[in-house]
Protein backbone atom coordinates (compact mmCIF):
# COMPACT_ATOMS: atom_id res chain seq x y z
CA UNK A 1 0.74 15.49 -10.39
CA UNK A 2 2.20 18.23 -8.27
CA UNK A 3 3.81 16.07 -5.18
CA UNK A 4 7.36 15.56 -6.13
CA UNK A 5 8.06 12.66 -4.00
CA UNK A 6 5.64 10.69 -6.71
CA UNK A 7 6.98 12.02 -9.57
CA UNK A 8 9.55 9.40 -10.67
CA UNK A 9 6.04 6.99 -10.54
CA UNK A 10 4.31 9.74 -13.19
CA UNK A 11 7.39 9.14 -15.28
CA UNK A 12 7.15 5.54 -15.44
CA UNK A 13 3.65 5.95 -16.12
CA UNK A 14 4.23 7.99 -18.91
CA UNK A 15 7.47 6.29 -20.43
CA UNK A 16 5.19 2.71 -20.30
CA UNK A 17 2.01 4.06 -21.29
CA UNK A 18 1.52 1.27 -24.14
CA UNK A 19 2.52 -1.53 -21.85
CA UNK A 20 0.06 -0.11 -19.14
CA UNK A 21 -2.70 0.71 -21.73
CA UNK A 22 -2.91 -3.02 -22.43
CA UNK A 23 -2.97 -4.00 -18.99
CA UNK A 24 -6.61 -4.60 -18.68
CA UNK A 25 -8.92 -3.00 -15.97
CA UNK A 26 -7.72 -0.41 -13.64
CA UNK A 27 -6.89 -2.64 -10.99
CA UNK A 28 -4.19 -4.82 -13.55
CA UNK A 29 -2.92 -1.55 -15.01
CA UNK A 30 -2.32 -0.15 -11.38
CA UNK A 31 -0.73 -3.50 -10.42
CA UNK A 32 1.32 -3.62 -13.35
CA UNK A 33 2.78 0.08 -13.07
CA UNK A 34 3.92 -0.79 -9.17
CA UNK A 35 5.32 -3.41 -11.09
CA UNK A 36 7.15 -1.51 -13.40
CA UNK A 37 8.06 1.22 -10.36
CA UNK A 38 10.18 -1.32 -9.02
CA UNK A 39 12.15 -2.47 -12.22
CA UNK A 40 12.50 0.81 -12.79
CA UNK A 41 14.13 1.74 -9.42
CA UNK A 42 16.19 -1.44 -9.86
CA UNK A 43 17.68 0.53 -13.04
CA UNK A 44 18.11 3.58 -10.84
CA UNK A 45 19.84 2.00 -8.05
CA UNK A 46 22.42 -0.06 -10.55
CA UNK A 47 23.00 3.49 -11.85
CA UNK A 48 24.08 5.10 -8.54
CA UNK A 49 28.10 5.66 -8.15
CA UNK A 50 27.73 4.00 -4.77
CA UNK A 51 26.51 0.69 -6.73
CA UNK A 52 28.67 1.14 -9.73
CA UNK A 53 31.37 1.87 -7.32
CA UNK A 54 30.88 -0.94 -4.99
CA UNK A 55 30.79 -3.22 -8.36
CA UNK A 56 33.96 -1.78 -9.68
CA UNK A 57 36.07 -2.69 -6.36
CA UNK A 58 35.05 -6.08 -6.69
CA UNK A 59 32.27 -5.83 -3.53
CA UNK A 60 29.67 -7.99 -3.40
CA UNK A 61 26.35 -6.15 -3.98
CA UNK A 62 22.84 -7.74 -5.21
CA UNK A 63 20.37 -5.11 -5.96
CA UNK A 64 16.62 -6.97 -6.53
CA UNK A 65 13.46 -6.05 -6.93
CA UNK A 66 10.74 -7.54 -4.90
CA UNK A 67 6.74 -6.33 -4.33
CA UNK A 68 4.27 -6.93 -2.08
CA UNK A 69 0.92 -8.12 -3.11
CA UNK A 70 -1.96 -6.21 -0.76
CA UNK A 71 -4.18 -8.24 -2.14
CA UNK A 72 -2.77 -11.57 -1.16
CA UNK A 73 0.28 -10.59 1.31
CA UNK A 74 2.58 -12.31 -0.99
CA UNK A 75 6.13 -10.93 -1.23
CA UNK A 76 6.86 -11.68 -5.24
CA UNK A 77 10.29 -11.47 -7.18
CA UNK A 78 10.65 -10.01 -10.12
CA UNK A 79 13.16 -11.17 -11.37
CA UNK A 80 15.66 -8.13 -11.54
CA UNK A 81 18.21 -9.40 -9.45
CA UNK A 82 21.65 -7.63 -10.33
CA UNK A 83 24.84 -8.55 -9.28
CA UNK A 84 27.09 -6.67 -11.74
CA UNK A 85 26.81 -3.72 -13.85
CA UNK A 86 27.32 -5.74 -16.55
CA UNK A 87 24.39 -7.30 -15.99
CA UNK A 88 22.04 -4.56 -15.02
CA UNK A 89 20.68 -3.64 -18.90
CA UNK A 90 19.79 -7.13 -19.66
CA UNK A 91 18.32 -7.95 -16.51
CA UNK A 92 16.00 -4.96 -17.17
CA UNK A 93 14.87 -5.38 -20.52
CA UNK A 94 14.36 -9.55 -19.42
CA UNK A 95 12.01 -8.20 -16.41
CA UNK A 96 10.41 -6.01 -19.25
CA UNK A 97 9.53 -8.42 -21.43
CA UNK A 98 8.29 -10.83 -18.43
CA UNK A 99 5.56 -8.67 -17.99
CA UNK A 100 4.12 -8.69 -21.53
C-alpha cells in the first residue's frame, strides 16, 4: 500500500490478521477491520500528550469510538469510551474481545 495517509489501516490489518481471517466473507472481514480502525485510533488518541495531559490536570475528556454503518446508516458504539488513562488499556482489550 503506497498512500501513507492509509497506512495506520495496513497496520491494523496486519497486527489483527487472525481476528480478521476469521471474520467470514470479505464484506464481514472489511466491516470488522473499520471496526478495529476505530479501537485502534481510540488507543492512539488516549496516547496523545494532549489527552494524557488533559487527564493528568484533572480535565474532563471522553475519547469514544463510534462507526457508521453504510449499509444501514446506523451510527454504532463500540464500546471504547475512555475517560481516564487509567482506563484506556482495559477498555481496549474489553472492545477486543467484544468483537470475537
Amino acid at each position: 500500500m503506497s498512500d501513507n495517509w492509509l497506512r495506520h489501516v495496513e497496520d491494523v490489518r496486519q497486527k489483527h490478521q487472525q481476528r480478521l481471517a476469521t471474520a467470514g466473507p470479505e464484506a464481514s472481514a472489511s466491516d470488522r477491520l473499520c471496526e478495529l480502525n476505530v479501537i485502534e485510533q481510540v488507543a492512539n488518541v488516549c496516547q496523545t500528550t494532549i489527552a494524557r495531559d488533559a487527564w493528568e490536570r484533572g480535565q474532563e475528556l471522553a475519547v469514544r469510538g463510534w462507526i457508521y454503518g453504510l449499509k444501514d446508516g446506523l451510527l454504532r458504539d463500540l464500546n471504547t469510551t475512555v475517560t481516564a488513562g487509567s482506563e484506556a488499556a482495559a477498555t481496549y482489550g474489553q472492545a477486543l474481545a467484544a468483537l470475537g
